[in-house]
N, C-alpha and C. Protein backbone atom coordinates (compact mmCIF):
# COMPACT_ATOMS: atom_id res chain seq x y z
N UNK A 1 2.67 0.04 -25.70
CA UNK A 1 1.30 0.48 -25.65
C UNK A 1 1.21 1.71 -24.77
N UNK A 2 0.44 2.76 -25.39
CA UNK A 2 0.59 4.04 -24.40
C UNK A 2 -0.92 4.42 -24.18
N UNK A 3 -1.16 4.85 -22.55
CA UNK A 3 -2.22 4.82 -22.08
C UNK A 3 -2.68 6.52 -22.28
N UNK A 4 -3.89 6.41 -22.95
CA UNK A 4 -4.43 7.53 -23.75
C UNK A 4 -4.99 8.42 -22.64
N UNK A 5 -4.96 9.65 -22.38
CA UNK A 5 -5.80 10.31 -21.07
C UNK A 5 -4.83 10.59 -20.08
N UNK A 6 -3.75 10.01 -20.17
CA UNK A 6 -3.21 10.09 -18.69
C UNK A 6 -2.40 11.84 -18.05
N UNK A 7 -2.77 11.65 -17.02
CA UNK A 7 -2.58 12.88 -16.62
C UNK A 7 -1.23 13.10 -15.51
N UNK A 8 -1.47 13.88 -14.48
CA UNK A 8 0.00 14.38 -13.46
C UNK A 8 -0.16 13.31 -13.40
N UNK A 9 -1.15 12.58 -12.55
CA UNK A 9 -1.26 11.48 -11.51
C UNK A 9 -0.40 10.36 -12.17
N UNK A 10 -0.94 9.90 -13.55
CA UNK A 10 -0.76 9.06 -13.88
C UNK A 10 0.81 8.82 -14.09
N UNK A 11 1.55 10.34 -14.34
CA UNK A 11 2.74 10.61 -14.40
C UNK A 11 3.78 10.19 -12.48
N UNK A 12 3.08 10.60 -12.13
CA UNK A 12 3.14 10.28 -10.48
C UNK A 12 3.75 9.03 -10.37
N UNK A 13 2.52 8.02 -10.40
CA UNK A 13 2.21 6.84 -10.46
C UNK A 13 3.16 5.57 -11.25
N UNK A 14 3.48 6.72 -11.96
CA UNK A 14 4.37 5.68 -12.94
C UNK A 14 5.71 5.88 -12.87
N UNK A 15 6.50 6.95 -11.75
CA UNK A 15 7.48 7.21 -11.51
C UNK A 15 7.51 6.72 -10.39
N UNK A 16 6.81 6.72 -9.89
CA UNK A 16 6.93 6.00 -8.11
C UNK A 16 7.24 4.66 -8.29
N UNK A 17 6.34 3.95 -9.25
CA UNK A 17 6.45 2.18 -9.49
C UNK A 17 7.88 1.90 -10.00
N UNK A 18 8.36 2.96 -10.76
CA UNK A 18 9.52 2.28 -11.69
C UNK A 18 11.29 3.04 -10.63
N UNK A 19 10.72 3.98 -9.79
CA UNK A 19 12.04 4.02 -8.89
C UNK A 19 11.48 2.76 -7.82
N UNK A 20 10.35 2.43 -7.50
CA UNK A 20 10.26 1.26 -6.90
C UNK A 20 10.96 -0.22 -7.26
N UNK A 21 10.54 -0.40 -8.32
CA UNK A 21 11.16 -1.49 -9.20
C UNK A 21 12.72 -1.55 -9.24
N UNK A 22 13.11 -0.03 -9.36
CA UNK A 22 14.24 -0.02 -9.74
C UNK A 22 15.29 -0.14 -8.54
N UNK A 23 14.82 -0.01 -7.22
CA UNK A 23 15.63 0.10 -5.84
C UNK A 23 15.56 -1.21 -5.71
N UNK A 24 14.34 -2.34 -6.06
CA UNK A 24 13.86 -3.20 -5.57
C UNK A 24 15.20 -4.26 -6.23
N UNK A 25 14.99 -3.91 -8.06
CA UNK A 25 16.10 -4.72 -8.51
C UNK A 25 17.50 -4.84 -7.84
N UNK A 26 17.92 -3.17 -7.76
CA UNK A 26 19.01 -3.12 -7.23
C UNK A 26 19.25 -3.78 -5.77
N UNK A 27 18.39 -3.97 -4.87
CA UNK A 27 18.46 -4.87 -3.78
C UNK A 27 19.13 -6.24 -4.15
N UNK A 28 17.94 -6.84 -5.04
CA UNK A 28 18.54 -8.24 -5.03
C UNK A 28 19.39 -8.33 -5.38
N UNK A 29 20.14 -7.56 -6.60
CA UNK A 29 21.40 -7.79 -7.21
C UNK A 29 22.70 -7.36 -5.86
N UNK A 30 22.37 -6.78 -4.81
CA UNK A 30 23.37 -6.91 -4.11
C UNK A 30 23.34 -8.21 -2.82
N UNK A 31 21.81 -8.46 -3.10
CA UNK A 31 22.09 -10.27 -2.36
C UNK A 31 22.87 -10.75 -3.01
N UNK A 32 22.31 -11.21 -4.38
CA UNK A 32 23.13 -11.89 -5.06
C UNK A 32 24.72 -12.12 -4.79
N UNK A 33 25.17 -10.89 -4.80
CA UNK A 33 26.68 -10.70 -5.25
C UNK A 33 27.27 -10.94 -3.12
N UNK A 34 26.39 -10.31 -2.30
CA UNK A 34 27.03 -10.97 -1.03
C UNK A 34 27.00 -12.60 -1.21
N UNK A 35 25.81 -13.09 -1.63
CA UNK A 35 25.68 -14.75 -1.71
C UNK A 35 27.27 -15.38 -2.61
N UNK A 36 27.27 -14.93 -3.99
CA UNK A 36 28.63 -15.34 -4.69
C UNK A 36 29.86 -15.50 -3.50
N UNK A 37 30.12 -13.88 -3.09
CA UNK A 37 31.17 -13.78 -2.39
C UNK A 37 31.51 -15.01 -1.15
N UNK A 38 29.85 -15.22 -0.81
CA UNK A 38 30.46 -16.31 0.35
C UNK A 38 30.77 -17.71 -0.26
N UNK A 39 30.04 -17.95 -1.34
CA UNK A 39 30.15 -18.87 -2.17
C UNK A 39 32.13 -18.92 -2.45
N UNK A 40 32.44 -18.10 -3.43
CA UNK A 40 33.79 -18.04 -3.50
C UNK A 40 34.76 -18.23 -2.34
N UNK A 41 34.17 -17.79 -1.22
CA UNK A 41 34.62 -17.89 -0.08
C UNK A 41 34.91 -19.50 -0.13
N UNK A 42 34.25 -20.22 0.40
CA UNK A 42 34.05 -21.64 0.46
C UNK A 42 34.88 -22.39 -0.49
N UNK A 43 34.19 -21.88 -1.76
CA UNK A 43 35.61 -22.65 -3.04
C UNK A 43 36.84 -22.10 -2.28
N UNK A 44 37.25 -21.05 -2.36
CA UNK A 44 38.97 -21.27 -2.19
C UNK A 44 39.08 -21.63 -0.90
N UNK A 45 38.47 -21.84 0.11
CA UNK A 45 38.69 -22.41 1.30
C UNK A 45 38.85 -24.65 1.07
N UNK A 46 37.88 -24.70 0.04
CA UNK A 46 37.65 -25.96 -0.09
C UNK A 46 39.19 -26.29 -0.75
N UNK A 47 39.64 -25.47 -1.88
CA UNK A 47 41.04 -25.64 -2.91
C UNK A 47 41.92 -25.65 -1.43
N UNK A 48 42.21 -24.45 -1.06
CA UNK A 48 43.09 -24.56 -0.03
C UNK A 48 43.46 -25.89 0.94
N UNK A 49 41.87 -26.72 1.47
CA UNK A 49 42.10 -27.53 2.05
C UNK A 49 42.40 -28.74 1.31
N UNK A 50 42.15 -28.98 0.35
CA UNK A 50 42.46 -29.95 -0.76
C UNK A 50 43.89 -30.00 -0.86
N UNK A 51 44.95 -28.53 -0.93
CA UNK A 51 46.27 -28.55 -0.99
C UNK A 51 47.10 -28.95 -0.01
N UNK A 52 46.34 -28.70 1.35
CA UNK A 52 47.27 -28.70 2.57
C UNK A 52 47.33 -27.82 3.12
N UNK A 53 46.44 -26.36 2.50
CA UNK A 53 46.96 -25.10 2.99
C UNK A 53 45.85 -24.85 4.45
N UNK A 54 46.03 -24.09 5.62
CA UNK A 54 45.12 -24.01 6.39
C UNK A 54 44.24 -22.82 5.44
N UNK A 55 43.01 -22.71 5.77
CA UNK A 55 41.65 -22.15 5.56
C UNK A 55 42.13 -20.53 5.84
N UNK A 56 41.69 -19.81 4.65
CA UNK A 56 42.14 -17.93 4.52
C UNK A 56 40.89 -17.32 5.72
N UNK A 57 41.38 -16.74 6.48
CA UNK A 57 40.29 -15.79 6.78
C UNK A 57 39.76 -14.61 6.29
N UNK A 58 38.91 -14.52 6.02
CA UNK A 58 38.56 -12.98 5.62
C UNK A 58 37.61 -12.09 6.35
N UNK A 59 37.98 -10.83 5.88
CA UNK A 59 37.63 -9.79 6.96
C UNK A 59 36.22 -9.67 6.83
N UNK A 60 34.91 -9.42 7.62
CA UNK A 60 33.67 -8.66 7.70
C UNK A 60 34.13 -7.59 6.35
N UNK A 61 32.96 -8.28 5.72
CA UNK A 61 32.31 -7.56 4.57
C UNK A 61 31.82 -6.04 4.81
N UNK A 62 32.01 -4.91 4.45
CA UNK A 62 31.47 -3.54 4.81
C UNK A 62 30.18 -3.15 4.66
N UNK A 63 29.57 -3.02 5.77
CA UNK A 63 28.22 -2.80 5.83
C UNK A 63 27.47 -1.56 4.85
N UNK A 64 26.46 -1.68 4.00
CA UNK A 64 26.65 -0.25 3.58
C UNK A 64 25.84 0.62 4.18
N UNK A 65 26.06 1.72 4.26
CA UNK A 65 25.66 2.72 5.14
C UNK A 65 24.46 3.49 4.39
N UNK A 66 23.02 4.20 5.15
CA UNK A 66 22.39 4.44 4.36
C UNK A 66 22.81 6.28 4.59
N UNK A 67 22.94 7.19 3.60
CA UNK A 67 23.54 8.27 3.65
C UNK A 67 22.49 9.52 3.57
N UNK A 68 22.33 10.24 5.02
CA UNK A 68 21.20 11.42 4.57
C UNK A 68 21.04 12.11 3.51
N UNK A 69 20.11 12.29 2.77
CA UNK A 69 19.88 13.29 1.69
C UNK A 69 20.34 14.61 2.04
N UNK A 70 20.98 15.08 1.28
CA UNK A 70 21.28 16.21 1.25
C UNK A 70 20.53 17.19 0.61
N UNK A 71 20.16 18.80 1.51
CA UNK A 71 19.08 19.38 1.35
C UNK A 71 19.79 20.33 -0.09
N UNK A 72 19.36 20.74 -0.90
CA UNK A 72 19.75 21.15 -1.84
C UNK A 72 19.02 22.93 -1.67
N UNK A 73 20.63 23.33 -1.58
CA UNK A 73 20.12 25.14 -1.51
C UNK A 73 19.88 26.11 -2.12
N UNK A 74 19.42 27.02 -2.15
CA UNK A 74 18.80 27.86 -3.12
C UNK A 74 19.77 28.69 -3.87
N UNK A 75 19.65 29.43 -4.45
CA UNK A 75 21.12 30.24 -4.92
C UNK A 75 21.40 31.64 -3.95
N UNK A 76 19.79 32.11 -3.43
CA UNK A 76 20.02 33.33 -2.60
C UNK A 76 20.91 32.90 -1.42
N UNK A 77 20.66 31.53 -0.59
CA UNK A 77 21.20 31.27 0.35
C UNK A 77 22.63 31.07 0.17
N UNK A 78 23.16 30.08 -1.31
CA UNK A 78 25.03 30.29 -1.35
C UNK A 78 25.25 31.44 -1.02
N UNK A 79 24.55 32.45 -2.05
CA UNK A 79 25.15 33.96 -1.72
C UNK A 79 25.36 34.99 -0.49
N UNK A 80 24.10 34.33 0.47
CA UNK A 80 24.03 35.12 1.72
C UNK A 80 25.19 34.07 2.43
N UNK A 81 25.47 32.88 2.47
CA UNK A 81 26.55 32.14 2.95
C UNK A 81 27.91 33.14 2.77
N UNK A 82 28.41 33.17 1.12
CA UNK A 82 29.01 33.66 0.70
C UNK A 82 29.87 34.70 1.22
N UNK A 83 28.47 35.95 1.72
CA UNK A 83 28.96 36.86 2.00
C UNK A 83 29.34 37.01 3.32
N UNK A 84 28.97 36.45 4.32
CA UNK A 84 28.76 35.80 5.24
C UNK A 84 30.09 35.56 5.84
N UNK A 85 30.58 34.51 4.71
CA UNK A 85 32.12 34.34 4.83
C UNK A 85 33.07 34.86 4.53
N UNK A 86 32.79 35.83 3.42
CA UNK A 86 33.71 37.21 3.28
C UNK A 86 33.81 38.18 4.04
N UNK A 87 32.80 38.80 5.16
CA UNK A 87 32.66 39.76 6.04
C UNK A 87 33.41 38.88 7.42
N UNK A 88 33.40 37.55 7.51
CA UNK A 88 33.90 36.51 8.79
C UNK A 88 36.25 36.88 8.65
N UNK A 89 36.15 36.72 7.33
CA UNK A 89 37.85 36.77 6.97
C UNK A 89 37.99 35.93 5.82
């Protein structure tokens, strides 16, 4: 169904909700998958102890890091860089 009239805003509006949605999904799906991991954890700890074997340790999971945006430069500025670094050696 497509909403008749709609304008920037509405264009706005409807990009904001759906990278919303879409960070939001991607969140849970990485609960999820830490939750499995500890889960699996436990099973082969449980098999192990079932065999006789002592209990695996495993290492701290890697935190993920949130990474600054990077400012995106103009083309005059590569070029004044550029030259910049050709007149340097």
């Amino acid at each position: 169904m497509e909403l008749v009239g709609r304008g920037a805003k509405g264009e706005a509006m409807l990009k904001l909700v759906k990278r919303f949605l879409k960070t939001r999904y991607v969140g849970l799906l990485e609960e999820e998958v830490a939750r499995l991991r500890g889960e699996n954890r436990a099973l082969l700890n449980s098999l192990l102890g079932t065999a006789g074997f002592p209990p695996v340790e495993f290492a701290e999971p890697v935190k993920p890091v949130e990474l600054p945006r990077l400012r995106k430069r103009s083309w005059q500025q590569m070029q004044m860089k550029k030259e910049q670094d050709a007149l340097r050696g």
